[in-house]
PDB file of N, CA and C in Angstrom:
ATOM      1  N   UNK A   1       0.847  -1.176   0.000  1.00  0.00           N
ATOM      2  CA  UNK A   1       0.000   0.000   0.000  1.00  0.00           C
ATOM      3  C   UNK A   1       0.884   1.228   0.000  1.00  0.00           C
ATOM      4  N   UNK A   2       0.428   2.532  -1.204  1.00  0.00           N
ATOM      5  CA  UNK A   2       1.570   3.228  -1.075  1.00  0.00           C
ATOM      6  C   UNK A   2       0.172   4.868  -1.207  1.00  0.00           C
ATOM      7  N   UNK A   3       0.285   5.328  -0.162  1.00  0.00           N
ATOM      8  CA  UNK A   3      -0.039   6.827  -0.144  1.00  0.00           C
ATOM      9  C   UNK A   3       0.676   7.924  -0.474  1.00  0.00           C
ATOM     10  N   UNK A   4      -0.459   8.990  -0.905  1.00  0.00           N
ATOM     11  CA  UNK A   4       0.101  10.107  -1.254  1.00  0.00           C
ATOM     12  C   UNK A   4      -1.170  11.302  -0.934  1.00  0.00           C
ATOM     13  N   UNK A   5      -0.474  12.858  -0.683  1.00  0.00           N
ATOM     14  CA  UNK A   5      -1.358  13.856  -0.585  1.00  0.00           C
ATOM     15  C   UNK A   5      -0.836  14.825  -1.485  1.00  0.00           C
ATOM     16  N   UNK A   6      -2.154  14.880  -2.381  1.00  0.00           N
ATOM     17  CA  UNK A   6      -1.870  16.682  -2.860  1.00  0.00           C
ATOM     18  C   UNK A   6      -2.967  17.531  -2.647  1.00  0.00           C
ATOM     19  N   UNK A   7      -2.479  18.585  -1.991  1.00  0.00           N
ATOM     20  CA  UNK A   7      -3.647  19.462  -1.304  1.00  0.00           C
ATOM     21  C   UNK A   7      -4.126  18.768  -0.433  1.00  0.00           C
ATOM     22  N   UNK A   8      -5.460  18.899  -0.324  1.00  0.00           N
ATOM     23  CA  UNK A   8      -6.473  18.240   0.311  1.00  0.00           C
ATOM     24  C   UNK A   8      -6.693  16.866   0.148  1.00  0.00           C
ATOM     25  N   UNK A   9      -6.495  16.247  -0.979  1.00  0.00           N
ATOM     26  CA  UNK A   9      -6.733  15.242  -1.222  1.00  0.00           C
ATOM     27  C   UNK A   9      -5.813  13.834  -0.957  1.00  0.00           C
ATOM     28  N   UNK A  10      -5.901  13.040  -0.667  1.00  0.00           N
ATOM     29  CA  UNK A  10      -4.999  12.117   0.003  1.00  0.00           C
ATOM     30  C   UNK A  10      -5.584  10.710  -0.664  1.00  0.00           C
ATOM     31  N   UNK A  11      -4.563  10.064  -1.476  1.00  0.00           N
ATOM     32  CA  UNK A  11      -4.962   9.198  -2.309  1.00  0.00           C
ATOM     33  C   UNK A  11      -4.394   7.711  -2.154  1.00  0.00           C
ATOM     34  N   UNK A  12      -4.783   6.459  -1.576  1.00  0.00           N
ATOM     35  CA  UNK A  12      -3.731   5.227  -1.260  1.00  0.00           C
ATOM     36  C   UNK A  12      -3.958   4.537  -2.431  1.00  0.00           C
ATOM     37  N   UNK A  13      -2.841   3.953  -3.327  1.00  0.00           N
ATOM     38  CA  UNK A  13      -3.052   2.766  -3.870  1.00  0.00           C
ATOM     39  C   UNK A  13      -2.621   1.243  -3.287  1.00  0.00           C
ATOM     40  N   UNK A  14      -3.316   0.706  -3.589  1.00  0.00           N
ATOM     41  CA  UNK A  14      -3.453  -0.565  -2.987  1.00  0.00           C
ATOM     42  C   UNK A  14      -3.398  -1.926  -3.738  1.00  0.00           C
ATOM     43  N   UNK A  15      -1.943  -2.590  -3.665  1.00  0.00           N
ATOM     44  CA  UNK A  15      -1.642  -3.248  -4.405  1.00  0.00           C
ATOM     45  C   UNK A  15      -2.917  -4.624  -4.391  1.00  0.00           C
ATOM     46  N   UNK A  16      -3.444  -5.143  -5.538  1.00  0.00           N
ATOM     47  CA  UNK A  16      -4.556  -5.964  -5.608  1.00  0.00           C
ATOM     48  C   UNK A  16      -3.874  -7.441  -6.216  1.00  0.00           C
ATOM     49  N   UNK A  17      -2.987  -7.172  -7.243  1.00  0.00           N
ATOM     50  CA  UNK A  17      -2.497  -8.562  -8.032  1.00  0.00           C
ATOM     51  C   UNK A  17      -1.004  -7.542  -7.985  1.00  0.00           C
ATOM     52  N   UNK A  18      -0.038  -8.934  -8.614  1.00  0.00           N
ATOM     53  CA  UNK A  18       1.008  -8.028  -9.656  1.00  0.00           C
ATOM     54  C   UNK A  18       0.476  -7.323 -10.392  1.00  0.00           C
ATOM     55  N   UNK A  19       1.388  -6.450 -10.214  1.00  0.00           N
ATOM     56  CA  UNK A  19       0.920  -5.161 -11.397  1.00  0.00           C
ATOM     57  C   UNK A  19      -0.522  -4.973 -11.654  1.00  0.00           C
ATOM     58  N   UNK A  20      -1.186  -4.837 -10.461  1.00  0.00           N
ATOM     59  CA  UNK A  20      -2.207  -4.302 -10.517  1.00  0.00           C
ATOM     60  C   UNK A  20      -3.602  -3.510  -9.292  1.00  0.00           C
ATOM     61  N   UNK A  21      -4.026  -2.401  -8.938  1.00  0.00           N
ATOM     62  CA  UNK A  21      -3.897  -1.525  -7.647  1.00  0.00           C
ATOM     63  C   UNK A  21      -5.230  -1.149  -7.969  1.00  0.00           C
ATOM     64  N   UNK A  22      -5.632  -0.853  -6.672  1.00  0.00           N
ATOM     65  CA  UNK A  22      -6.905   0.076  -6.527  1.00  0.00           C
ATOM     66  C   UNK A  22      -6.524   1.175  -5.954  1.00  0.00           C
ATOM     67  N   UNK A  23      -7.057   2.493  -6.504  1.00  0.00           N
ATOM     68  CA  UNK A  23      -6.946   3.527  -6.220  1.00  0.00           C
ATOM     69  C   UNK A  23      -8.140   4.296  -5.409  1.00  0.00           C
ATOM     70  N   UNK A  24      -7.673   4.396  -3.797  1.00  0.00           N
ATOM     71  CA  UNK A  24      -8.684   4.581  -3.000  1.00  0.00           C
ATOM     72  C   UNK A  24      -8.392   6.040  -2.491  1.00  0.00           C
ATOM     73  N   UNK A  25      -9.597   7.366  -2.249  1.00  0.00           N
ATOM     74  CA  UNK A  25      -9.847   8.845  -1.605  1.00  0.00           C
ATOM     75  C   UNK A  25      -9.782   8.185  -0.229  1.00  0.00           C
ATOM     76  N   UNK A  26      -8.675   8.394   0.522  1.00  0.00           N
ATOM     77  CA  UNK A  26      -8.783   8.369   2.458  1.00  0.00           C
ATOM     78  C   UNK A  26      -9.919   9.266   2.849  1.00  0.00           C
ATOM     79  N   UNK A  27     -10.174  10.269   2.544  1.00  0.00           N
ATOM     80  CA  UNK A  27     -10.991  10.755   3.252  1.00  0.00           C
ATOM     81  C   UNK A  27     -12.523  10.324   2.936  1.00  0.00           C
ATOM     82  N   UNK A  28     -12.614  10.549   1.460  1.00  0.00           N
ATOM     83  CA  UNK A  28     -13.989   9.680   0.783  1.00  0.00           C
ATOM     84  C   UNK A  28     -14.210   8.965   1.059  1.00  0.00           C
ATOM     85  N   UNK A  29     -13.169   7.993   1.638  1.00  0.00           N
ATOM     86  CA  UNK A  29     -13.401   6.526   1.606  1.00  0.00           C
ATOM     87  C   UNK A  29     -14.353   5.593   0.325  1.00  0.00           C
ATOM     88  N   UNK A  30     -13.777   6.314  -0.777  1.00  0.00           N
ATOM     89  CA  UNK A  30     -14.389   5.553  -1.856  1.00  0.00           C
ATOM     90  C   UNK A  30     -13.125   5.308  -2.823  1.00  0.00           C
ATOM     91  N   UNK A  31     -12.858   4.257  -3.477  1.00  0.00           N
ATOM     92  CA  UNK A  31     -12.684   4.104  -4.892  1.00  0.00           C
ATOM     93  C   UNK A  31     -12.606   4.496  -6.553  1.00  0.00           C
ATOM     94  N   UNK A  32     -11.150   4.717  -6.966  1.00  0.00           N
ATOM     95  CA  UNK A  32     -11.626   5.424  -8.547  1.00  0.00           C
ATOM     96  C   UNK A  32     -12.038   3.656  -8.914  1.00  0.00           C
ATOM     97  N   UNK A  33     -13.284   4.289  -9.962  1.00  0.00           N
ATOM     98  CA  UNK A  33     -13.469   3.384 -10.835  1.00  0.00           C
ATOM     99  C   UNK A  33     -13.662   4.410 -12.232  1.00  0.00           C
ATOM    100  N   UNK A  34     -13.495   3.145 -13.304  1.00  0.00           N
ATOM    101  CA  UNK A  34     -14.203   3.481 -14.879  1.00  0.00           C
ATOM    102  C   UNK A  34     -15.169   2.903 -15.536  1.00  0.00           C
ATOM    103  N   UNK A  35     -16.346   3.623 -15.875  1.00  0.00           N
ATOM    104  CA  UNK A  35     -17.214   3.123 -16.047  1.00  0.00           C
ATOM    105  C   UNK A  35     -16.976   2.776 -17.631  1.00  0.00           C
ATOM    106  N   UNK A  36     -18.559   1.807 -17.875  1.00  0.00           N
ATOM    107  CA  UNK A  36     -18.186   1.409 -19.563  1.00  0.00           C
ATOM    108  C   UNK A  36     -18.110   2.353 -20.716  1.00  0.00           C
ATOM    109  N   UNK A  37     -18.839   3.598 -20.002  1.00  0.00           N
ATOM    110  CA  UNK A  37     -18.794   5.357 -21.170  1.00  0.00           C
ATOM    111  C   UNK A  37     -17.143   5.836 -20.839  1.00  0.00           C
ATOM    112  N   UNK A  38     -16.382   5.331 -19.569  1.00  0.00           N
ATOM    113  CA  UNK A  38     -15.211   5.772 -20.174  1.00  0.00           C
ATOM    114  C   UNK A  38     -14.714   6.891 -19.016  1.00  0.00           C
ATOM    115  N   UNK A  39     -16.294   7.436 -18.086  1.00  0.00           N
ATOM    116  CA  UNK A  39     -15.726   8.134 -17.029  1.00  0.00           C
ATOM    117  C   UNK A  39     -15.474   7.327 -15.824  1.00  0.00           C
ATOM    118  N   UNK A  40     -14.579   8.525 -14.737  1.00  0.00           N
ATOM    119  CA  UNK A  40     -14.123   8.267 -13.547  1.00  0.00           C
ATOM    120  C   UNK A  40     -14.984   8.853 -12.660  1.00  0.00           C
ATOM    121  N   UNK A  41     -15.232   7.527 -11.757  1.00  0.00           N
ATOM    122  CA  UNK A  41     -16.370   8.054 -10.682  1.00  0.00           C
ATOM    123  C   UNK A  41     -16.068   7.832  -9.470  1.00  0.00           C
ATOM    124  N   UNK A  42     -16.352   7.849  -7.978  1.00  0.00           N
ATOM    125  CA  UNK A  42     -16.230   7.197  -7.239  1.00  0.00           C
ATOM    126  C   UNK A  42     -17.094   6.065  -6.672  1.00  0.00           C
ATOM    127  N   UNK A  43     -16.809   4.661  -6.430  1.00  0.00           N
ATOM    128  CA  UNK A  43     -17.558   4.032  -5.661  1.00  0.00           C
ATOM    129  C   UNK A  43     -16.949   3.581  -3.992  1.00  0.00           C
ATOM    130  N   UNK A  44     -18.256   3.017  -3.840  1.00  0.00           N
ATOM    131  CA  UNK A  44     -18.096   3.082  -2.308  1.00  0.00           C
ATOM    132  C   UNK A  44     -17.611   1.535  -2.242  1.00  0.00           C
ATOM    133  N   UNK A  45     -17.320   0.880  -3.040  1.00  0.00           N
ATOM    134  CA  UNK A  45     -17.182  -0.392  -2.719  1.00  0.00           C
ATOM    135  C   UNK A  45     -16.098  -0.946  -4.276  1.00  0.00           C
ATOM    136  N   UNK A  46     -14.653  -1.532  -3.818  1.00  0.00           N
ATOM    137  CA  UNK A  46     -14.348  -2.421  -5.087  1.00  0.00           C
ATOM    138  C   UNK A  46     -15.143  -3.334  -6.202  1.00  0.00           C
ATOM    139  N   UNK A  47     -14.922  -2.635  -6.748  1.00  0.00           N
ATOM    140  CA  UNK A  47     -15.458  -3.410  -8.373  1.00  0.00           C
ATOM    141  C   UNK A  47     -14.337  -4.254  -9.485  1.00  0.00           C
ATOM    142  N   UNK A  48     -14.684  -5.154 -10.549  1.00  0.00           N
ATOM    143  CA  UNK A  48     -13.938  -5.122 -11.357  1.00  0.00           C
ATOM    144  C   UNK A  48     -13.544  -3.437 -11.785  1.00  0.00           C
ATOM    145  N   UNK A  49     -14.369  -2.687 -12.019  1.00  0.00           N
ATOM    146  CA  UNK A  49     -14.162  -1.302 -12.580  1.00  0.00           C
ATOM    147  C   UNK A  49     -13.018  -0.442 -11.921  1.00  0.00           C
ATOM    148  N   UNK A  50     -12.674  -0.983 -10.544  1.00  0.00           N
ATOM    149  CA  UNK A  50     -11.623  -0.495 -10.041  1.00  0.00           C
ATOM    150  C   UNK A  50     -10.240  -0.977  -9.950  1.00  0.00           C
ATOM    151  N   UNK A  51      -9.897  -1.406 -10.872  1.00  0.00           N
ATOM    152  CA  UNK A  51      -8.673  -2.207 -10.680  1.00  0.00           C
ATOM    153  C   UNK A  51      -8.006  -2.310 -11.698  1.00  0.00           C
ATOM    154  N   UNK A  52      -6.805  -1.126 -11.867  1.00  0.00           N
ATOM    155  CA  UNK A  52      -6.108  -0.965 -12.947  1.00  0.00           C
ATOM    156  C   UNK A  52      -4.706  -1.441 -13.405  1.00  0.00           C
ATOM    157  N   UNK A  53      -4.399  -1.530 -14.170  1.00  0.00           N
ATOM    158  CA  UNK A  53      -2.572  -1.976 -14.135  1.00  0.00           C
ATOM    159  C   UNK A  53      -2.075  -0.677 -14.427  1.00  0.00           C
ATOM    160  N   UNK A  54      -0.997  -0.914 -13.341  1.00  0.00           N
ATOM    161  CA  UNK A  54      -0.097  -0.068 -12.906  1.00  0.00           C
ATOM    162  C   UNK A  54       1.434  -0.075 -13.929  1.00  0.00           C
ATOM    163  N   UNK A  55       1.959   0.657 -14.253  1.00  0.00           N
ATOM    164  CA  UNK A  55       3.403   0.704 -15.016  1.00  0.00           C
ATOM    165  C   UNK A  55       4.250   1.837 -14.949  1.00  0.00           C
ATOM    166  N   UNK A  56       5.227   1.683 -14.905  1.00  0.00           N
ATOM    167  CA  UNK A  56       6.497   2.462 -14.699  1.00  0.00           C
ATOM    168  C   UNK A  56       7.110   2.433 -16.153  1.00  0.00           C
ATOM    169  N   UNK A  57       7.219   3.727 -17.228  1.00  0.00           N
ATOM    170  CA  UNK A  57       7.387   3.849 -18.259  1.00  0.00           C
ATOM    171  C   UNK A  57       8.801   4.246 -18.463  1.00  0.00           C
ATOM    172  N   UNK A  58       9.261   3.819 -19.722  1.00  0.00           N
ATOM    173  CA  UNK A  58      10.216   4.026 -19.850  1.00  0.00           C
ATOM    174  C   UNK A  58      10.839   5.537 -19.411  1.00  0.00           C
ATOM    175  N   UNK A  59       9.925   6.579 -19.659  1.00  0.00           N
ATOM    176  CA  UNK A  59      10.122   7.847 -19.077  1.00  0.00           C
ATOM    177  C   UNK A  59      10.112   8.322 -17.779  1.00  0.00           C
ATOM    178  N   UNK A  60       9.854   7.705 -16.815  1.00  0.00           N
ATOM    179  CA  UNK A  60       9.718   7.179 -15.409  1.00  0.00           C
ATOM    180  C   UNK A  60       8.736   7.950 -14.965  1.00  0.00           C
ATOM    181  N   UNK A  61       7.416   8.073 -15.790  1.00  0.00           N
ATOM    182  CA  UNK A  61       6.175   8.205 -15.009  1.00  0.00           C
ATOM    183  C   UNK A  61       5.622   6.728 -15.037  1.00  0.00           C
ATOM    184  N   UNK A  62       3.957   6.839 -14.397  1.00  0.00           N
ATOM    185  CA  UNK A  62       3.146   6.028 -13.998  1.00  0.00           C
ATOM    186  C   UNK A  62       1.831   5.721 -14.970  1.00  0.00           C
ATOM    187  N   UNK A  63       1.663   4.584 -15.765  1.00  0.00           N
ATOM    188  CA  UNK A  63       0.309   4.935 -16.151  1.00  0.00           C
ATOM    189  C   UNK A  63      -0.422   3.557 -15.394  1.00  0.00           C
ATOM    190  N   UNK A  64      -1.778   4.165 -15.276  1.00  0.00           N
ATOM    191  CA  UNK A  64      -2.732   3.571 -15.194  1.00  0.00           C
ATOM    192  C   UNK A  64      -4.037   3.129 -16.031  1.00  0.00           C
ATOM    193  N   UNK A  65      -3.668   1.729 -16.592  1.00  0.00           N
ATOM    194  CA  UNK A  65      -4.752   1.655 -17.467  1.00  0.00           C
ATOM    195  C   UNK A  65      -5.713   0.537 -17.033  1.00  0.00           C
ATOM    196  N   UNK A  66      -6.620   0.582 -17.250  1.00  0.00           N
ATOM    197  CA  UNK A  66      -8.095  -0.426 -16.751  1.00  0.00           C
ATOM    198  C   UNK A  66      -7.671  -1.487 -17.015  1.00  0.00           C
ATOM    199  N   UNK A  67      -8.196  -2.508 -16.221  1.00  0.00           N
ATOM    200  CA  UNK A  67      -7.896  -4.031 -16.278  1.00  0.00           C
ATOM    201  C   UNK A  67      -9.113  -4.400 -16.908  1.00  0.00           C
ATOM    202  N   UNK A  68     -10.328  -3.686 -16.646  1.00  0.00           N
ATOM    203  CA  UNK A  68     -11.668  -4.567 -17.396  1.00  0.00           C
ATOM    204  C   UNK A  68     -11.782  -3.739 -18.977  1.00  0.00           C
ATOM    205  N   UNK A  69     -11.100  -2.569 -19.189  1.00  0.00           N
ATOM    206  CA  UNK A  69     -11.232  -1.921 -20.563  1.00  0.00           C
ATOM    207  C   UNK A  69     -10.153  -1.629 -20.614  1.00  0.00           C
ATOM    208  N   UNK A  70      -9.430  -2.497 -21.539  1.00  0.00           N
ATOM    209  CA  UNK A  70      -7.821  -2.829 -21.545  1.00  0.00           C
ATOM    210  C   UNK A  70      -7.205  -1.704 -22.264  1.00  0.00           C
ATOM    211  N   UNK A  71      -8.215  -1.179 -23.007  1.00  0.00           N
ATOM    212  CA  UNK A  71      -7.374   0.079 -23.730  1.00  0.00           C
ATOM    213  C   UNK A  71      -7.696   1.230 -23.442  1.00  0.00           C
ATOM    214  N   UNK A  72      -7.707   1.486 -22.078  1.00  0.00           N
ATOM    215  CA  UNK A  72      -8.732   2.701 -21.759  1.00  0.00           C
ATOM    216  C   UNK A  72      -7.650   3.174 -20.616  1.00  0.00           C
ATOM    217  N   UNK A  73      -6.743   4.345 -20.238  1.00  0.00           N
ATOM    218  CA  UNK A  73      -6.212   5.003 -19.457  1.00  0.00           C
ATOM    219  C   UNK A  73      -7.027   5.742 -18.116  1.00  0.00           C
ATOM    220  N   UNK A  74      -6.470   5.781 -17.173  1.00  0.00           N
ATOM    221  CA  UNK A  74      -6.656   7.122 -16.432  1.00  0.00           C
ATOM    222  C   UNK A  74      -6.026   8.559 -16.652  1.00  0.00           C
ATOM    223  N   UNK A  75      -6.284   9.397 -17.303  1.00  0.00           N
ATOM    224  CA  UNK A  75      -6.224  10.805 -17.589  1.00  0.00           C
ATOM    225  C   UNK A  75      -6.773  11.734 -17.179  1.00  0.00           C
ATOM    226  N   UNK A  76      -5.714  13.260 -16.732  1.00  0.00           N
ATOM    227  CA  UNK A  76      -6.373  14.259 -16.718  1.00  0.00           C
ATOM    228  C   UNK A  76      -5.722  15.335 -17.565  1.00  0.00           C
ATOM    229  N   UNK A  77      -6.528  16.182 -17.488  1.00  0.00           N
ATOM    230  CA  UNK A  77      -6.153  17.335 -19.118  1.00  0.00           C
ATOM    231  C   UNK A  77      -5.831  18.071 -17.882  1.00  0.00           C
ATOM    232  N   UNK A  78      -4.935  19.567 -18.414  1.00  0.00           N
ATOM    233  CA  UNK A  78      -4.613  20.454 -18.006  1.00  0.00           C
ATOM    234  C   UNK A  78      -5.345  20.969 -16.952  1.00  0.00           C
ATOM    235  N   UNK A  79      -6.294  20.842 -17.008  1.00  0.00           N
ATOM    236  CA  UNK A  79      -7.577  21.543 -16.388  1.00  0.00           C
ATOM    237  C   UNK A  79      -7.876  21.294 -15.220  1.00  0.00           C
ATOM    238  N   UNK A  80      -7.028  20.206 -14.967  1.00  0.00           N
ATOM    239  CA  UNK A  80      -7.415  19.073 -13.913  1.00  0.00           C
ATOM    240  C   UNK A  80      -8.708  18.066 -14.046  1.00  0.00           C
ATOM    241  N   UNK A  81      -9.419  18.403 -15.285  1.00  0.00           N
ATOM    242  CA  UNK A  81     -10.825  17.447 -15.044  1.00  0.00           C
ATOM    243  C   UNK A  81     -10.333  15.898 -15.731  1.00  0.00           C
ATOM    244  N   UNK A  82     -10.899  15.213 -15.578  1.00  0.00           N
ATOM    245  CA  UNK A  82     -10.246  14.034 -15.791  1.00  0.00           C
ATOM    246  C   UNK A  82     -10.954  13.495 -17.377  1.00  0.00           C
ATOM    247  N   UNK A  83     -10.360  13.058 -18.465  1.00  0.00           N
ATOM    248  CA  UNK A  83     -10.268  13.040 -19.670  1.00  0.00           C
ATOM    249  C   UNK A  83     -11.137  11.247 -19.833  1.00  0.00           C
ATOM    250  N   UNK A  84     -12.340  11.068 -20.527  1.00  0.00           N
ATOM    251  CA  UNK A  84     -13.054  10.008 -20.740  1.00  0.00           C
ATOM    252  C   UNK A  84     -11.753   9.003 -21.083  1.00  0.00           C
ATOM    253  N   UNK A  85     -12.390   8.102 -21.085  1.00  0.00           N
ATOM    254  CA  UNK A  85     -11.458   6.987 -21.374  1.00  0.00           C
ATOM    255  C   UNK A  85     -11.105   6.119 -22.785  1.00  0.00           C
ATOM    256  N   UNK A  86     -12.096   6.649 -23.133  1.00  0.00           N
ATOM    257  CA  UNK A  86     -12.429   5.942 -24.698  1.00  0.00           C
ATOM    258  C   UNK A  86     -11.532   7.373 -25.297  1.00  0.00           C
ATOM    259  N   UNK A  87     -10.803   8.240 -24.869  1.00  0.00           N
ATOM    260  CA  UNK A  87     -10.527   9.191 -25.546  1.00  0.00           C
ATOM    261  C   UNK A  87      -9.105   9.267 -24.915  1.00  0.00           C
ATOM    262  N   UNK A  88      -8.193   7.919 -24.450  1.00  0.00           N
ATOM    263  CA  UNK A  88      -6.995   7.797 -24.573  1.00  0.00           C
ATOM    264  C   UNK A  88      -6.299   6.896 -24.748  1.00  0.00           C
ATOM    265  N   UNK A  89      -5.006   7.680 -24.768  1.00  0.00           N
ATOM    266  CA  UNK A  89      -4.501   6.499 -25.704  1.00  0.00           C
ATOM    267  C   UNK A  89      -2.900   6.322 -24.903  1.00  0.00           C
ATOM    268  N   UNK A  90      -1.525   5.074 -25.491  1.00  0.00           N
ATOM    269  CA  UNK A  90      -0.374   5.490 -25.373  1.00  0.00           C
ATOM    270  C   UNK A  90      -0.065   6.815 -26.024  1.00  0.00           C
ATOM    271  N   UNK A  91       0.604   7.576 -25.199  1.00  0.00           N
ATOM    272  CA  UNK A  91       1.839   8.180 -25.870  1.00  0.00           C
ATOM    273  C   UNK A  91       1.159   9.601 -25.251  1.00  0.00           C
ATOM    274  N   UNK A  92       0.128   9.836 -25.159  1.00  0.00           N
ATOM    275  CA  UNK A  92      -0.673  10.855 -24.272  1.00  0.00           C
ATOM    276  C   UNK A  92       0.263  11.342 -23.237  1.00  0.00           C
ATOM    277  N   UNK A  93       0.188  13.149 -23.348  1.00  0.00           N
ATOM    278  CA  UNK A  93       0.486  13.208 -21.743  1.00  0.00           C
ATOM    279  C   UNK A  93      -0.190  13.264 -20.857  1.00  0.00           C
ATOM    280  N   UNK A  94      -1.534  13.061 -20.773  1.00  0.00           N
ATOM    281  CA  UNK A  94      -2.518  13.275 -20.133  1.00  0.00           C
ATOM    282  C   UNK A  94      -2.718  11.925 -19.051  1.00  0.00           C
ATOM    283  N   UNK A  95      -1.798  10.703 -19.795  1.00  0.00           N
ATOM    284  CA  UNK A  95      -2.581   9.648 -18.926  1.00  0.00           C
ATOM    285  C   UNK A  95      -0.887   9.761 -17.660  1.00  0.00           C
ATOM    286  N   UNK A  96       0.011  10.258 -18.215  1.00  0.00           N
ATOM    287  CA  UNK A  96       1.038  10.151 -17.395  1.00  0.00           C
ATOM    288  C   UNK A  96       1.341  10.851 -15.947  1.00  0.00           C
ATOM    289  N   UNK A  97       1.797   9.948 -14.537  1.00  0.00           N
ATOM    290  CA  UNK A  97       1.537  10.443 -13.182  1.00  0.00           C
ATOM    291  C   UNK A  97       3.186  10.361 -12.901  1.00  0.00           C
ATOM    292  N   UNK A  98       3.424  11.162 -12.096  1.00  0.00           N
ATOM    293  CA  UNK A  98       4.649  11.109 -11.384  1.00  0.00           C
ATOM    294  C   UNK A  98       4.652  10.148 -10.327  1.00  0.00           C
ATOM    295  N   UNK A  99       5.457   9.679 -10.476  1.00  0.00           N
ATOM    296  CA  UNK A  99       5.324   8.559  -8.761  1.00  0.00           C
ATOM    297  C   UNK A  99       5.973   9.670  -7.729  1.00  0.00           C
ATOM    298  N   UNK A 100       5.114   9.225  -6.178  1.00  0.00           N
ATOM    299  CA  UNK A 100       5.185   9.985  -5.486  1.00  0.00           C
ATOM    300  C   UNK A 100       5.881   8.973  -3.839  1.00  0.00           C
ATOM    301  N   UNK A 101       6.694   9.634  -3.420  1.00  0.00           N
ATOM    302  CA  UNK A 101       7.000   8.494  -2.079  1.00  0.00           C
ATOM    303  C   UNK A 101       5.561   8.666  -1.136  1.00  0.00           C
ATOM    304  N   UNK A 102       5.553   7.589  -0.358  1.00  0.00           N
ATOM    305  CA  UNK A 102       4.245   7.864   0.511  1.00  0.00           C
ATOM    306  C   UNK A 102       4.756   8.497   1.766  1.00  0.00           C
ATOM    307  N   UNK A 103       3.408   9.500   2.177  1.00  0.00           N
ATOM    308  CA  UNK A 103       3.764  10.407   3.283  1.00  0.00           C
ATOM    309  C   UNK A 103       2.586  10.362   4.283  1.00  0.00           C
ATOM    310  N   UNK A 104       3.283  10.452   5.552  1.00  0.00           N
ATOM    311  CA  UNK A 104       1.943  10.477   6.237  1.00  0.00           C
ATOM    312  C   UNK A 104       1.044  11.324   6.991  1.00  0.00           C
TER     313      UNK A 104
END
């Protein structure tokens, strides 16, 4: 299990298989999932929908892409809003995360 905070928000991933994590809100106490349209929602409970593979890229960020919609990323645009899923791809910078040490 490896945490992180930015701002307010405080985010644990949680190793589920090899190479593969759920991404849980501490304070929400809910779950990112992706739904089958492609957005990110929260649930209150693990789903297949929550459980992504994790990778360390040759560029030494992080992507996260869906285990149940294999070609579908976690992304956010500039904006911070988070980018549908059916609308990414490799090579995007949008789906790419910095790894962060966990803090407590």
């Amino acid at each position: 299990t490896q945490g992180f905070k930015v701002g307010d928000l405080k985010l644990q991933l949680q190793a589920e298989e090899r190479g593969v994590v759920s991404i849980k809100g501490v304070c929400a106490n809910r779950y990112l999932a992706m739904k089958e349209d492609g957005r990110l929602l929260a649930s209150k409970y693990v789903t297949e929908e929550c459980f992504f593979f994790e990778r360390l890229e040759s560029n030494n960020y992080n992507t996260y892409r869906s285990r149940k919609y294999s070609s579908w990323y976690v992304a956010l645009k500039r904006t911070g809003q988070y980018k549908l899923g059916s609308k990414t791809g490799p090579g995007q910078k949008a789906i790419l995360f910095l790894p962060m040490s966990a803090k407590s």
